[in-house]
C-alpha atoms as a PDB file:
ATOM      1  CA  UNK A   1     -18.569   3.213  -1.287  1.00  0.00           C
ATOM      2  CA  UNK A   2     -17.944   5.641   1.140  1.00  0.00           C
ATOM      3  CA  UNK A   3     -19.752   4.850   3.877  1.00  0.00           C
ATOM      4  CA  UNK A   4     -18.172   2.781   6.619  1.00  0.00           C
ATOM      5  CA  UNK A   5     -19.274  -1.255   6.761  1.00  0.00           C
ATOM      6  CA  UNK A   6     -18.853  -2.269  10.011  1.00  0.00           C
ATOM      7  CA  UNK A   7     -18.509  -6.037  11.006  1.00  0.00           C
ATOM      8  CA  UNK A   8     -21.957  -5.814  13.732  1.00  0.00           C
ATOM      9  CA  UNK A   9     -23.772  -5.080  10.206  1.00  0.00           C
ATOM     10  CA  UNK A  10     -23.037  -8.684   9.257  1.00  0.00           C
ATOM     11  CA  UNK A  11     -24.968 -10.956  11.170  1.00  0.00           C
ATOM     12  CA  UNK A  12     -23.625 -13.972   9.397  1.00  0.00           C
ATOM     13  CA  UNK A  13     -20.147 -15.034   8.674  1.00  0.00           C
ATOM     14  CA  UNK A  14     -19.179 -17.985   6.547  1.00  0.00           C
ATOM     15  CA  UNK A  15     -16.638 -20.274   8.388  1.00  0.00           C
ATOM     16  CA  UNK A  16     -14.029 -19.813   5.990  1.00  0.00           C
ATOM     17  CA  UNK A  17     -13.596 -17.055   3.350  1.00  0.00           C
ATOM     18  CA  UNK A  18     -11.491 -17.239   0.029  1.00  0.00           C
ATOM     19  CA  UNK A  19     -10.049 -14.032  -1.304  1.00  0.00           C
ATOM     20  CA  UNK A  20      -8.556 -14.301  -4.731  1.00  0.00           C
ATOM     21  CA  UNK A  21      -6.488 -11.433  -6.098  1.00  0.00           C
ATOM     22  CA  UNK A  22      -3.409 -10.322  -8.464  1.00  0.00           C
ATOM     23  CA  UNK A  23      -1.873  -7.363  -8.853  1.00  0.00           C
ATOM     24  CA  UNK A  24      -3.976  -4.479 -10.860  1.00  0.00           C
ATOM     25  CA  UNK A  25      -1.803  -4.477 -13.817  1.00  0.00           C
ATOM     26  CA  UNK A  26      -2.729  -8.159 -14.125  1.00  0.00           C
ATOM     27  CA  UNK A  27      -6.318  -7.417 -13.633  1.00  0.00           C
ATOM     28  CA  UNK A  28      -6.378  -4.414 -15.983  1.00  0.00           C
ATOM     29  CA  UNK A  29      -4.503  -6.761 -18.582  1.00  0.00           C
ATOM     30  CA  UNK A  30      -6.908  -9.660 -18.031  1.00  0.00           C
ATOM     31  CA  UNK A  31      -9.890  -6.934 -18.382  1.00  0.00           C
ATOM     32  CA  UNK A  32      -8.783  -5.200 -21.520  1.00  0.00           C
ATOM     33  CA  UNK A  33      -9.569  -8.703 -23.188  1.00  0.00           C
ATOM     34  CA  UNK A  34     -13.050  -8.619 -22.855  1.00  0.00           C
ATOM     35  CA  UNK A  35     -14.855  -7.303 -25.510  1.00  0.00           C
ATOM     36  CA  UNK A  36     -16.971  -4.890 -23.264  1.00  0.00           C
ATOM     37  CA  UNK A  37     -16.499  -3.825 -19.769  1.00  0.00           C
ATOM     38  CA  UNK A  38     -19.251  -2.854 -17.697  1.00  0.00           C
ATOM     39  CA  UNK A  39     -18.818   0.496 -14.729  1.00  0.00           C
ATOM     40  CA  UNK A  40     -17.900  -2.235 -12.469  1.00  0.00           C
ATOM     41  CA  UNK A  41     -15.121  -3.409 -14.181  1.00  0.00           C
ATOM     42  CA  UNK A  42     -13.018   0.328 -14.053  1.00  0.00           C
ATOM     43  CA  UNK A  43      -9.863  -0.432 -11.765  1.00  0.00           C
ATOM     44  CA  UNK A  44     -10.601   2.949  -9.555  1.00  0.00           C
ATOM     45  CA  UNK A  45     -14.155   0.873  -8.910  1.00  0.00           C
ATOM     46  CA  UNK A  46     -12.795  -2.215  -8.200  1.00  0.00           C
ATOM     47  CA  UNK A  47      -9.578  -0.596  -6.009  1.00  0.00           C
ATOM     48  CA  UNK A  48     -12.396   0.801  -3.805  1.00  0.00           C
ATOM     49  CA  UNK A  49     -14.274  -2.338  -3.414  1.00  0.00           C
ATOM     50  CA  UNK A  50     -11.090  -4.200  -2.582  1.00  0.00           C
ATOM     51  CA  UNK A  51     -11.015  -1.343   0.548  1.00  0.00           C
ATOM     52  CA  UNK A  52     -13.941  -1.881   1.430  1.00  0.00           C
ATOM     53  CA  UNK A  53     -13.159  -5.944   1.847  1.00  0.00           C
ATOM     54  CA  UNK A  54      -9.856  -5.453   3.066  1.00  0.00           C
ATOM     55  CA  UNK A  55     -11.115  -3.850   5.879  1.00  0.00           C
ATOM     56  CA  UNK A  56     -13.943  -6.014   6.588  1.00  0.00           C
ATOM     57  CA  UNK A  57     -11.739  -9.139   6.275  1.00  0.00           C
ATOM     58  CA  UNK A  58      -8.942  -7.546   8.932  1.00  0.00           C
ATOM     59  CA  UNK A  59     -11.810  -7.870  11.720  1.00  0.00           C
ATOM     60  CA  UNK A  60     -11.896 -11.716  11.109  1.00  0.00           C
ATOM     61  CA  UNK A  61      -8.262 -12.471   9.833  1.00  0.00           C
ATOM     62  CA  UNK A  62      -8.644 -16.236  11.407  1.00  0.00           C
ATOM     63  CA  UNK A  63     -11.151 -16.956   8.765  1.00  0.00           C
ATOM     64  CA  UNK A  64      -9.690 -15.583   5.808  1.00  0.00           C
ATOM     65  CA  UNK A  65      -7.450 -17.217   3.283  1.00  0.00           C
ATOM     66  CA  UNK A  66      -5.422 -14.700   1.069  1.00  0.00           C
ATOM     67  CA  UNK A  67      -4.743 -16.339  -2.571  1.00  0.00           C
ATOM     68  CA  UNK A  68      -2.614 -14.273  -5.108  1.00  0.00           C
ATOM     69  CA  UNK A  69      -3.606 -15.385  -8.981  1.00  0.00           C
ATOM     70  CA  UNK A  70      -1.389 -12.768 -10.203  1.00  0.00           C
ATOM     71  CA  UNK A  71       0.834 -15.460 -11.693  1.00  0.00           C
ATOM     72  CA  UNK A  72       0.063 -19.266 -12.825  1.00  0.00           C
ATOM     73  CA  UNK A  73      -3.098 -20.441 -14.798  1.00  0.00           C
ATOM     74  CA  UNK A  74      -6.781 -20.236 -14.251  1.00  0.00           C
ATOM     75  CA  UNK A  75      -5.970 -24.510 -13.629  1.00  0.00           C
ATOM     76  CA  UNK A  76      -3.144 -23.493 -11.337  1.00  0.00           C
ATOM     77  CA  UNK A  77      -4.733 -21.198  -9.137  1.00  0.00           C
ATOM     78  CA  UNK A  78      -7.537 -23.635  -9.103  1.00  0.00           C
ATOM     79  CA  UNK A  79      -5.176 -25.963  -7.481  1.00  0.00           C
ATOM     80  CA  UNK A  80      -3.643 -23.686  -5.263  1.00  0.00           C
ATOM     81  CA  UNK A  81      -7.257 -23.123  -3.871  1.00  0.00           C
ATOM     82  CA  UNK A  82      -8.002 -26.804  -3.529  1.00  0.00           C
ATOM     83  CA  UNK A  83      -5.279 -27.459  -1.664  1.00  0.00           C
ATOM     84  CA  UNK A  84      -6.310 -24.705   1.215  1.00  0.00           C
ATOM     85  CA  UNK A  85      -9.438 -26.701   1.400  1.00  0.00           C
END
């Protein structure tokens, strides 16, 4: 995860892009009740991919739609995503 993705790697980007997120408490608390968790579901893994998008997304902030499921329902933030659309 340390190398550096730059945007000319990318030859395609999708008109829109969707980025759901919460805070990592939430997403440790919504992880510890799964029965198992895999290597890719360890928050220092998953803070590094969110780097890694975060910086990739700030090249093409026009296209990118920030959605924070921290708080509400899996139906709410369903919603809340429909209504971007």
């Amino acid at each position: 995860m340390s190398k550096n993705i730059l945007l000319a790697d990318v030859t395609v980007l999708p008109d829109q892009i969707f980025y759901l997120y919460a805070s990592w408490q939430k997403i440790d608390d919504r992880l510890e009740k799964r029965d198992h968790r895999n290597k890719f579901e360890k928050l220092t893994y998953l803070k590094k991919v969110d780097e890694v998008y975060r910086n990739i997304f700030s090249t093409v902030k026009e296209n990118v739609t920030y959605i924070d499921t921290t708080t509400g329902s899996v139906e709410e933030n369903l919603s809340l995503l429909k209504q971007t659309l």
